[in-house]
Protein backbone atom coordinates (compact mmCIF):
# COMPACT_ATOMS: atom_id res chain seq x y z
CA UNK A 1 -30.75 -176.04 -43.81
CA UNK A 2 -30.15 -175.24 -40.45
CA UNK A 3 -26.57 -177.37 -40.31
CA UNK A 4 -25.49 -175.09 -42.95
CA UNK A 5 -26.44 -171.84 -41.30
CA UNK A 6 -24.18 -173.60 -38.23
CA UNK A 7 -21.83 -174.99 -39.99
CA UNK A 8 -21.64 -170.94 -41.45
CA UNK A 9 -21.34 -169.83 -38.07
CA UNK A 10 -18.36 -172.07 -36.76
CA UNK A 11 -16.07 -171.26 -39.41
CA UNK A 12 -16.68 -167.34 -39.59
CA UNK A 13 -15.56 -167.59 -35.47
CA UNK A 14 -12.32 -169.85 -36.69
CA UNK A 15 -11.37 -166.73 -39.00
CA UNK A 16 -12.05 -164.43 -35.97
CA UNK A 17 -9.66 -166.31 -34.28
CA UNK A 18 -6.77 -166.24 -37.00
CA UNK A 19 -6.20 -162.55 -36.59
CA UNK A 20 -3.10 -161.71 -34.32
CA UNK A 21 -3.39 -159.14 -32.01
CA UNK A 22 -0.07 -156.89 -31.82
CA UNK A 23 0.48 -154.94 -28.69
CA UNK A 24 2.02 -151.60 -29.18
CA UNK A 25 3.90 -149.29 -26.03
CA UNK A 26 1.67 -146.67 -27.36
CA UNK A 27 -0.91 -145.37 -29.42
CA UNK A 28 1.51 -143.65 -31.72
CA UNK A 29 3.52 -146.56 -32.27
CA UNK A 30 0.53 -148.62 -33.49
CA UNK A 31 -0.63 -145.19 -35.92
CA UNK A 32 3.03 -145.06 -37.26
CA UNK A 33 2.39 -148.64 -37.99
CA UNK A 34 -0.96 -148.40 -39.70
CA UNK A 35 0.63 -145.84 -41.38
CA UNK A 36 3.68 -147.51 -42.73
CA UNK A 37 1.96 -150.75 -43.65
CA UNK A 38 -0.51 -148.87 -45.70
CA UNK A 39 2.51 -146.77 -47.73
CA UNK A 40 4.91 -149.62 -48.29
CA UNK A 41 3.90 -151.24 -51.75
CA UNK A 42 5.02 -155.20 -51.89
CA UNK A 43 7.40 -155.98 -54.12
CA UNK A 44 5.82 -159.04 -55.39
CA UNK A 45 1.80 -157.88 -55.75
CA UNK A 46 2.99 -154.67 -57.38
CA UNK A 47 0.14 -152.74 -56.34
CA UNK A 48 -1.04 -153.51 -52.96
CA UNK A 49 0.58 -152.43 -49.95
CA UNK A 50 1.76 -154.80 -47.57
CA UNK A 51 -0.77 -154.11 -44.80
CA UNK A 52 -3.38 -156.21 -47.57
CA UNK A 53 -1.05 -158.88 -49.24
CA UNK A 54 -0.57 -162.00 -48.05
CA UNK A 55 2.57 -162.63 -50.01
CA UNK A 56 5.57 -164.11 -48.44
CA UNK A 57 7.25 -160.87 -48.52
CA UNK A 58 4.95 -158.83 -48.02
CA UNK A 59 4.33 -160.87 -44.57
CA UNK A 60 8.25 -160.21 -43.91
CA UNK A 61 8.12 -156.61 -43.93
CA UNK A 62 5.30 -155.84 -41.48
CA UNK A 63 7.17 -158.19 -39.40
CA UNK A 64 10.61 -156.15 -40.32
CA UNK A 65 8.25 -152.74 -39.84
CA UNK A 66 6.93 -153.70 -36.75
CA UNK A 67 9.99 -154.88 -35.18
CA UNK A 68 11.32 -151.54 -36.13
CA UNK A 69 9.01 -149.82 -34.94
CA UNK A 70 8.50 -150.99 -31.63
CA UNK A 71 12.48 -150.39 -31.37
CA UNK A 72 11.53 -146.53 -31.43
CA UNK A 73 12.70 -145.70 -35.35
CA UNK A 74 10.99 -142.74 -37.13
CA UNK A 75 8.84 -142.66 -40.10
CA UNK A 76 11.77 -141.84 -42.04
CA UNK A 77 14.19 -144.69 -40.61
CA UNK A 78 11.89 -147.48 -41.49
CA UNK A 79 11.38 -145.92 -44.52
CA UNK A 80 15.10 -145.57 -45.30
CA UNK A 81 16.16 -149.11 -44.43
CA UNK A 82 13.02 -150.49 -46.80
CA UNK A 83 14.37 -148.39 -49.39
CA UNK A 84 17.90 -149.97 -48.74
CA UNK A 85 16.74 -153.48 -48.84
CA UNK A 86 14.02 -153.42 -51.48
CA UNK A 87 14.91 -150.42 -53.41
CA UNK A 88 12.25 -146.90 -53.98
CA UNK A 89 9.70 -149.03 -55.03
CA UNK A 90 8.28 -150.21 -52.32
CA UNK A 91 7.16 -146.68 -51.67
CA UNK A 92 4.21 -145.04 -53.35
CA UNK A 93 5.87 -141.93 -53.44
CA UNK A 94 9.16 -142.23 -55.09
CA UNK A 95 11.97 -139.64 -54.72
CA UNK A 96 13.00 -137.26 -57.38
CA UNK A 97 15.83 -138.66 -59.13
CA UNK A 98 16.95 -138.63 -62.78
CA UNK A 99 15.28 -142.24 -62.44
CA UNK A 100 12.15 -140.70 -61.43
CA UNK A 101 11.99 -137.79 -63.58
CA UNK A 102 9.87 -138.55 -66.00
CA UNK A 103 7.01 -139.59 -63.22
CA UNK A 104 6.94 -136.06 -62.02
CA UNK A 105 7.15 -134.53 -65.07
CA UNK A 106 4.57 -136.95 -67.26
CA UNK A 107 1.57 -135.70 -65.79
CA UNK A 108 2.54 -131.82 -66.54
CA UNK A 109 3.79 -133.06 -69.82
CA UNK A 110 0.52 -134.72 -70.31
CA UNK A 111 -1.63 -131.53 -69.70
CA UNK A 112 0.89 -129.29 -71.49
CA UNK A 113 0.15 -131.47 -74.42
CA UNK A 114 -3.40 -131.71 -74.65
CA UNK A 115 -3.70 -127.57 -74.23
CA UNK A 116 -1.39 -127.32 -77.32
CA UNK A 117 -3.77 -129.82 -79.25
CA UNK A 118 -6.97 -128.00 -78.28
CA UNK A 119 -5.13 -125.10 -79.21
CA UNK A 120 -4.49 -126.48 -82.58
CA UNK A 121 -7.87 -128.13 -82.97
CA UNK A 122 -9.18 -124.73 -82.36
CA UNK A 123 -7.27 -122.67 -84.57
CA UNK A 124 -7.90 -125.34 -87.35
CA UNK A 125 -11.66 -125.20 -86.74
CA UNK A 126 -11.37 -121.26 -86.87
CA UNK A 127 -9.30 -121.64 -90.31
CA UNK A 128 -12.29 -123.69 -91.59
CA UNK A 129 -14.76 -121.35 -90.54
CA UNK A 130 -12.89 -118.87 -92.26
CA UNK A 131 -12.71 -120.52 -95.39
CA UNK A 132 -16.44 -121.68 -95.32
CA UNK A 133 -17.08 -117.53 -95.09
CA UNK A 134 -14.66 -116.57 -97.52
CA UNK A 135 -16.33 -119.21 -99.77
CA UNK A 136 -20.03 -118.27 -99.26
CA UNK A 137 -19.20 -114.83 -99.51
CA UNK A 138 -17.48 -115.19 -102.99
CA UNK A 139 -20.19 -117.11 -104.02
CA UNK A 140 -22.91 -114.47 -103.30
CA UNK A 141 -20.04 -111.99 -104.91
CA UNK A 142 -20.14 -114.01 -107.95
CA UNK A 143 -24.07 -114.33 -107.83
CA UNK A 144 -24.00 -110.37 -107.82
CA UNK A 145 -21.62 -109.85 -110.26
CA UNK A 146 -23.53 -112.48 -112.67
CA UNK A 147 -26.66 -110.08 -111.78
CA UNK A 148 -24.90 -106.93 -112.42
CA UNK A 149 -23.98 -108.26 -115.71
CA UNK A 150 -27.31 -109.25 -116.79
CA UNK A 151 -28.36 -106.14 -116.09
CA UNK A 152 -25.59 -104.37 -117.75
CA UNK A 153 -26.64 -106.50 -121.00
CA UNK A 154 -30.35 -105.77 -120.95
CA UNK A 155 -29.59 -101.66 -120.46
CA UNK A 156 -27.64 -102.14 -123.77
């Protein structure tokens, strides 16, 4: 049992020692490159940003990102050339475009939508309220009338 809890132990330091250690001219280099790795999306895992794939490409742009940045380009340059050379995908927030339209729009679309269906599932709960009412209340009209006949027949 023990050679196990050791055996544990030497392989968590050997993934210790697989993590590179990038040195940055500054602290604001290394937060524009947190930054950046964390809003480029990779092109291959979809939905991960390339700061936690491991994909081939993904590996390629931090490289690209960081080489860039440590030349002294803005946000907005390295975001510009990814855009160039992988297309508006690779960023989480895409541009608005006639392309890109409809993701803007959907989610207004989406609660315009279900306001006009409460709205209808309102008025159509209303309208059946309404017609229970009118329906009781003819029925108790009926039930009087019925009485006021009876009555009518026993006075003559």
């Amino acid at each position: 049992m023990k050679y196990f809890f050791l055996s544990l132990l030497l392989l968590t330091g050997s993934v210790q020692a697989t993590q590179v250690l990038i040195e940055f001219k500054s602290p604001e280099q290394q937060a524009l490159f947190k930054e950046l790795t964390h809003e480029l999306r990779c092109p291959k895992c979809q939905n991960q940003n390339i700061a936690d794939s491991n994909a081939v490409v993904a590996v390629d742009m931090r490289h690209k990102t960081l080489e860039l940045v440590q030349q002294g380009q803005t946000k907005q340059q390295v975001l510009d050339y990814m855009k160039s050379r992988y297309g508006d995908f690779v960023h989480y927030q895409p541009p608005l475009n006639k392309f890109t339209l409809i993701l803007w729009l959907l989610p207004a679309l989406m609660v315009l939508g279900l306001i006009l269906l409460l709205l209808a599932r309102r008025k159509a709960d209303h309208a059946e309220l309404v017609d229970e009412a009118v329906t009781e209340s003819q029925g108790q009209l009926e039930q009087q009338l019925d009485h006021l006949i009876e009555q009518y027949r026993r006075k003559s």
